[in-house]
Protein backbone atom coordinates (compact mmCIF):
# COMPACT_ATOMS: atom_id res chain seq x y z
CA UNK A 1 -12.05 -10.22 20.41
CA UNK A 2 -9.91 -7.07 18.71
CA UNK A 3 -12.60 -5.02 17.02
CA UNK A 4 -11.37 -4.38 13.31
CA UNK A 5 -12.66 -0.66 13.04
CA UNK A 6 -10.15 0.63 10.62
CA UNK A 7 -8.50 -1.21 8.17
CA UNK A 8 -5.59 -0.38 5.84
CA UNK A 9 -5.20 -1.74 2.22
CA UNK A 10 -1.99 -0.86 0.37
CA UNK A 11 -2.16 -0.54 -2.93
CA UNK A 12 0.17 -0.11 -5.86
CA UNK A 13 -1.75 0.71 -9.58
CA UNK A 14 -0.68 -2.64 -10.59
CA UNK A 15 -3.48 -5.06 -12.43
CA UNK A 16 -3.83 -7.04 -9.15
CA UNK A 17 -4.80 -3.79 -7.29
CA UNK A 18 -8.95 -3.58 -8.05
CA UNK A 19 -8.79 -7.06 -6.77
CA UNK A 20 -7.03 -6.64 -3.47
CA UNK A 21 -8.71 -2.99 -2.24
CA UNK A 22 -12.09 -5.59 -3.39
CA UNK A 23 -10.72 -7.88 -1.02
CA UNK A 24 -10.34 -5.17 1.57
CA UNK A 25 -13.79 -3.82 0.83
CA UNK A 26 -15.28 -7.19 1.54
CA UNK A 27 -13.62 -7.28 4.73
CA UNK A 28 -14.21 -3.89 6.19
CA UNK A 29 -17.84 -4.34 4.95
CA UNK A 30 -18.24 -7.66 7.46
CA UNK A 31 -16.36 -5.79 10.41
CA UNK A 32 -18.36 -2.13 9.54
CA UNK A 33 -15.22 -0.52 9.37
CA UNK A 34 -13.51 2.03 7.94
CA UNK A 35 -10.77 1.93 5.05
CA UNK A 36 -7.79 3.88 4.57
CA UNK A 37 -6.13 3.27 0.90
CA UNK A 38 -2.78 4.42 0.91
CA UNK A 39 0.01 4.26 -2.25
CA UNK A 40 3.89 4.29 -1.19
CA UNK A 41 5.93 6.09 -3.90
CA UNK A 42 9.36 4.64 -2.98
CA UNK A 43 12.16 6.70 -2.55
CA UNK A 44 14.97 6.87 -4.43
CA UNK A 45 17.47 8.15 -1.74
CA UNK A 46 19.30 4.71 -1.08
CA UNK A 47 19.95 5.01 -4.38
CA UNK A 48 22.08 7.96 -4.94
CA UNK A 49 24.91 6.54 -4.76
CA UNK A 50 25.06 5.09 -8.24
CA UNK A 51 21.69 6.05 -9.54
CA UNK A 52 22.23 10.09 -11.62
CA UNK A 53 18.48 10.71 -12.82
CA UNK A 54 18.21 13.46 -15.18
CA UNK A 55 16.60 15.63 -12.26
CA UNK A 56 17.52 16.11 -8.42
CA UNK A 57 16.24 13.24 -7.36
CA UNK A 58 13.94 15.28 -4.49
CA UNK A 59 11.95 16.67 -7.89
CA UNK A 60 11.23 13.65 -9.39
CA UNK A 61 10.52 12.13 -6.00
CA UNK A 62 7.86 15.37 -5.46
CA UNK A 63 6.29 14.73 -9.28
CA UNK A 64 5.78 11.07 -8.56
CA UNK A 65 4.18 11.92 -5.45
CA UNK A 66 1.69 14.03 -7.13
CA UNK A 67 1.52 12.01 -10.11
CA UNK A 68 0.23 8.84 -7.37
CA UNK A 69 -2.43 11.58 -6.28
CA UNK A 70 -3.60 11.94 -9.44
CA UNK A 71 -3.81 8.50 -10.10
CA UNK A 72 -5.59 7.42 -6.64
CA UNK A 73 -8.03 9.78 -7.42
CA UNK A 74 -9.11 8.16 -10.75
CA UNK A 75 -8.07 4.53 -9.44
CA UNK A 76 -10.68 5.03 -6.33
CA UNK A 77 -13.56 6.32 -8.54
CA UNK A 78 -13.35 3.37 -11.01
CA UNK A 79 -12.85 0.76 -8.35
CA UNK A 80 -14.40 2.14 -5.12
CA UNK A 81 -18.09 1.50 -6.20
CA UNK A 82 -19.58 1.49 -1.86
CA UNK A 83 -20.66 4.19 0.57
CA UNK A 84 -18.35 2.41 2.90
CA UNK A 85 -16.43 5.32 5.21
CA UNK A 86 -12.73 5.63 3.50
CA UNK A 87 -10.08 7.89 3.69
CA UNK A 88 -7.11 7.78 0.63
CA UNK A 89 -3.51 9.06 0.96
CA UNK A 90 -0.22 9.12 -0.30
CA UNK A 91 3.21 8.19 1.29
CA UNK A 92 6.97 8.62 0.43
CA UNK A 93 9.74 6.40 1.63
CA UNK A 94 10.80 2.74 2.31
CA UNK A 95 7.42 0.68 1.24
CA UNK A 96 7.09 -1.28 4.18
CA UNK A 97 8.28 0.80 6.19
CA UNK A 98 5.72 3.63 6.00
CA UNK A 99 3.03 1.04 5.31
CA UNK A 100 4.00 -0.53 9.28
CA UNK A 101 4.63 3.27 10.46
CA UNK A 102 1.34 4.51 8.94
CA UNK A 103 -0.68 1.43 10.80
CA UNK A 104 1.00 2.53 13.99
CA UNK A 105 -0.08 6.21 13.96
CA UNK A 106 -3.70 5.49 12.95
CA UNK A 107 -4.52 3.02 14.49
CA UNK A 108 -5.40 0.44 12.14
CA UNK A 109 -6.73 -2.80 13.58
CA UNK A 110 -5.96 -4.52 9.93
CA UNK A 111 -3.71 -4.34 6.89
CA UNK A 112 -5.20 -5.87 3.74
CA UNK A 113 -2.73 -6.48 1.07
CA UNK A 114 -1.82 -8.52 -1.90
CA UNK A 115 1.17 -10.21 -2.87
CA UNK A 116 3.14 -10.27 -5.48
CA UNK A 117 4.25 -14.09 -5.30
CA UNK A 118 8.53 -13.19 -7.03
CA UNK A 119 10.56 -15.84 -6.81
CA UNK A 120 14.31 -16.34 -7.28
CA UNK A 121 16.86 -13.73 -8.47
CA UNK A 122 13.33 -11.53 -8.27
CA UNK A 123 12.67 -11.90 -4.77
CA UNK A 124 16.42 -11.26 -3.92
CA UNK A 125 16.93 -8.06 -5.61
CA UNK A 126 12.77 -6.65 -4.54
CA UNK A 127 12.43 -8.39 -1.17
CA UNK A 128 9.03 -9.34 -0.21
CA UNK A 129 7.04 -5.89 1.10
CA UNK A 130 4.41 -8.22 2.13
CA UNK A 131 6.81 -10.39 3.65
CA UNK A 132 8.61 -7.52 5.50
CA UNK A 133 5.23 -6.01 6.75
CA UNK A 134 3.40 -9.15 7.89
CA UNK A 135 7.04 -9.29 10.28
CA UNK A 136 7.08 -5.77 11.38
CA UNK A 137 3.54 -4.65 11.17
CA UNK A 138 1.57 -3.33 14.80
CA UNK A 139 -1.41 -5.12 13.36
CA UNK A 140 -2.69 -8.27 11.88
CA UNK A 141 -1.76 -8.29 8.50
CA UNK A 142 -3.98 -10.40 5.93
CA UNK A 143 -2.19 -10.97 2.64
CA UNK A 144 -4.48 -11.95 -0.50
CA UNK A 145 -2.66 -13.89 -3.43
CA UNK A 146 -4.26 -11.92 -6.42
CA UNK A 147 -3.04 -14.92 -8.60
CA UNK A 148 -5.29 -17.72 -6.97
């Protein structure tokens, strides 16, 4: 049997969020593992091409990044209420992408994440990260419907 020892939760500030790194909490708490909580601030590189923000786009990449820092830091003290072990951080890039390459280089046993349940024209222009993760991911992936 794998032994889940660290476990990953993605999270993105959204409503649904307390409830899925909860989620995550329960599990790691039945497997005594630890949790790593990580945010993705996307990039915007892919976009360049018809995207002209008001500000190179590597500055207002770099002041999202540290705005997400900011914001883990109070998002982890109002919803992180255990002494389980837990390490936070903050990503750049392709969502899924960095979630699947940061499981790879830390070993985590399990990713814990919601999803966001779009639909039609929604799903078409967003994707599915969960979707895309649960297909490329190193690790067992366990995706939580915050809706249900």
């Amino acid at each position: 049997m794998t032994e889940f020892k660290k476990i990953m939760v993605p999270i993105d500030f959204s409503e649904n969020s307390p409830k899925v790194l909860q989620s995550a909490i329960d599990v790691a708490e039945k497997f005594e593992a630890a949790l790593s909580i990580v945010f993705v601030a996307q990039s915007f590189e892919d976009y360049s091409g018809f995207f002209v923000p008001h500000m190179p786009i590597s500055q207002f990449e770099d002041e999202m990044v540290e705005g997400a820092e900011k914001k883990m830091v109070s998002f982890l003290a109002e919803n992180l209420k255990s002494d389980l072990p837990h390490s936070s951080t903050v990503l750049k890039g392709d969502v899924a992408e960095e979630i699947t390459g940061y499981a790879a280089k830390n070993d985590i046993a399990m990713i814990v994440m919601g999803t966001h349940g779009y639909k039609g024209l929604e799903k078409v222009l967003f994707g599915s990260v969960a979707e895309k993760v649960v297909k490329t991911s190193p690790c067992p992936v366990l995706t939580i419907n915050p809706y249900k």
